[in-house]
C-alpha atoms as a PDB file:
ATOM      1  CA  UNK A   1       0.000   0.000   0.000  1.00  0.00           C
ATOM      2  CA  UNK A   2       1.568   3.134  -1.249  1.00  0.00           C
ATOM      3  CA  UNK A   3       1.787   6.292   1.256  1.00  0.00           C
ATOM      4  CA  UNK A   4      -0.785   7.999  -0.669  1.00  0.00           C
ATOM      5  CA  UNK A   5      -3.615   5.285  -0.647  1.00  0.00           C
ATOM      6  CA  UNK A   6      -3.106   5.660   3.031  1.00  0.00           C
ATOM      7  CA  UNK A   7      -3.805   8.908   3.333  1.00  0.00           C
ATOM      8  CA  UNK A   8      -7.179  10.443   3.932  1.00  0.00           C
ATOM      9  CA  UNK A   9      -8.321  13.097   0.922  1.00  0.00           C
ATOM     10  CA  UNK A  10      -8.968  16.711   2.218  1.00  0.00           C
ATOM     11  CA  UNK A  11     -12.724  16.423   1.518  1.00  0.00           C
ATOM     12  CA  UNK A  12     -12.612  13.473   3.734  1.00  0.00           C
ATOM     13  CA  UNK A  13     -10.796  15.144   7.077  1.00  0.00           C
ATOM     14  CA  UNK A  14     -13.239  17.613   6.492  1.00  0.00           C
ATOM     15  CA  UNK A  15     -15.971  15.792   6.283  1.00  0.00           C
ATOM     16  CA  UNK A  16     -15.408  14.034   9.554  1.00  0.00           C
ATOM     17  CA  UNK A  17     -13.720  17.019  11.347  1.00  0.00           C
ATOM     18  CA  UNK A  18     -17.236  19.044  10.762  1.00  0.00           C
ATOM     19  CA  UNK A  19     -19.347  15.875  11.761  1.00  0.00           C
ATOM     20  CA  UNK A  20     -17.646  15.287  14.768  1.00  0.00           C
ATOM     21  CA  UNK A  21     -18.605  19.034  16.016  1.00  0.00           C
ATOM     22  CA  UNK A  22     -22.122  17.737  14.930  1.00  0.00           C
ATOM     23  CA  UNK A  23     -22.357  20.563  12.654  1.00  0.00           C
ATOM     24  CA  UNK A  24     -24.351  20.816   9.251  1.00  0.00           C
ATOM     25  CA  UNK A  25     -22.665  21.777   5.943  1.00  0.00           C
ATOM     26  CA  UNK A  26     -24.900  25.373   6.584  1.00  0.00           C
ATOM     27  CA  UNK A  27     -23.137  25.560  10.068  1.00  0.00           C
ATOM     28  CA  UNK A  28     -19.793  25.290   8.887  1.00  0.00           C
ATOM     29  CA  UNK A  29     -20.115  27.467   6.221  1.00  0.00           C
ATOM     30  CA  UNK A  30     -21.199  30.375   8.379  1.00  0.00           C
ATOM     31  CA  UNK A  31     -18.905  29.297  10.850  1.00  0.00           C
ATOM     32  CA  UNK A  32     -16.233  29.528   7.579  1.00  0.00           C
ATOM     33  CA  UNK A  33     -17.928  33.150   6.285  1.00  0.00           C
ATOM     34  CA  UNK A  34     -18.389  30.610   3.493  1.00  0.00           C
ATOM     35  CA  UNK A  35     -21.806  29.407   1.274  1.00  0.00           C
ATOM     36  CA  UNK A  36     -22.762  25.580   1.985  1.00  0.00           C
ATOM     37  CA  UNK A  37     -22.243  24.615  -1.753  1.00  0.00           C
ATOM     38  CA  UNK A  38     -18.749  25.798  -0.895  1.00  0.00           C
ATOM     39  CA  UNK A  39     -18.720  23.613   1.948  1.00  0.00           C
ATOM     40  CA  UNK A  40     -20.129  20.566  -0.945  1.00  0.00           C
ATOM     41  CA  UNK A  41     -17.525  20.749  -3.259  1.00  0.00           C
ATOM     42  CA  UNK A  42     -15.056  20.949  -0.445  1.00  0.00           C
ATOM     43  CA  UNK A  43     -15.926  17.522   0.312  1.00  0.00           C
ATOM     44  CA  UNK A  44     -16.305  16.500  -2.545  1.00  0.00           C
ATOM     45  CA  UNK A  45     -12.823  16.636  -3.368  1.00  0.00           C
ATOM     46  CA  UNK A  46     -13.291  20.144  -6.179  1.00  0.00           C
ATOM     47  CA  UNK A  47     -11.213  22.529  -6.655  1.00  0.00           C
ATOM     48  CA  UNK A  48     -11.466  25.004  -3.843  1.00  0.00           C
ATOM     49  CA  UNK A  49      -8.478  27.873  -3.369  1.00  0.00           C
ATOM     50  CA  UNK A  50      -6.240  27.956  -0.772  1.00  0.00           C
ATOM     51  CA  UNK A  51      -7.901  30.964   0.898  1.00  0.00           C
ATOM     52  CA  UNK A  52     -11.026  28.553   1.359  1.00  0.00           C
ATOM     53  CA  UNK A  53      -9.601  25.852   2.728  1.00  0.00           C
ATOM     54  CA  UNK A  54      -7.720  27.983   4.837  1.00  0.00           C
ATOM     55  CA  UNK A  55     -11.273  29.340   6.016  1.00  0.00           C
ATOM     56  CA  UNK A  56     -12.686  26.137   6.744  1.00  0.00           C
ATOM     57  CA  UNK A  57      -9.618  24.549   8.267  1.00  0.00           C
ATOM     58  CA  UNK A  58      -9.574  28.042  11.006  1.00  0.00           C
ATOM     59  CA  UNK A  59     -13.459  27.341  11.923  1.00  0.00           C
ATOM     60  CA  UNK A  60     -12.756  23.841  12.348  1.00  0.00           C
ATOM     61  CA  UNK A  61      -9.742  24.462  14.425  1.00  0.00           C
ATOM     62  CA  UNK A  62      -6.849  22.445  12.285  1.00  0.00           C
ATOM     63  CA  UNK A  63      -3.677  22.921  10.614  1.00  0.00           C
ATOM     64  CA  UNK A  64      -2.370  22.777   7.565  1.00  0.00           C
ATOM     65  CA  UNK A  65       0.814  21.469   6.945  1.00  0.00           C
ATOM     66  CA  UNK A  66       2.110  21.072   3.498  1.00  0.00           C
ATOM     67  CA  UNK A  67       4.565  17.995   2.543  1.00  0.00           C
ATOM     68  CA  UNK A  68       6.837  16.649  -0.682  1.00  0.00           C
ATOM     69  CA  UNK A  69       5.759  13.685  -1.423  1.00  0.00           C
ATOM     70  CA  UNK A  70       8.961  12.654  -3.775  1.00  0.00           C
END
């Protein structure tokens, strides 16, 4: 099993990060200052800018950390 396979995608940690706060896709979003489609095609894996997720990881209380993969 390759690193990648192992790892969760973004949508995902969001997904679960926002559920385990037992808040909607509307909560998070105003919680973000962002619309709950955002929050949709966050988890869904779309292409989002970095300025969103940034939003959404702040409300939700996580970091980002950025990695090399090679």
């Amino acid at each position: 099993m390759s690193v990648e396979s192992a790892c969760p995608l973004f949508g995902e940690v969001i997904r679960e990060a926002r559920k385990k706060r037992g808040w909607s896709q509307e909560e998070l979003g105003q919680a973000a200052g962002l619309s709950r489609p955002t929050i949709a095609r966050v988890e869904a894996d779309s292409d989002v800018s970095t300025a969103t997720i940034g939003k959404i990881a702040g409300a939700l209380g996580l970091t980002l950390e950025l990695t090399d993969r090679s």
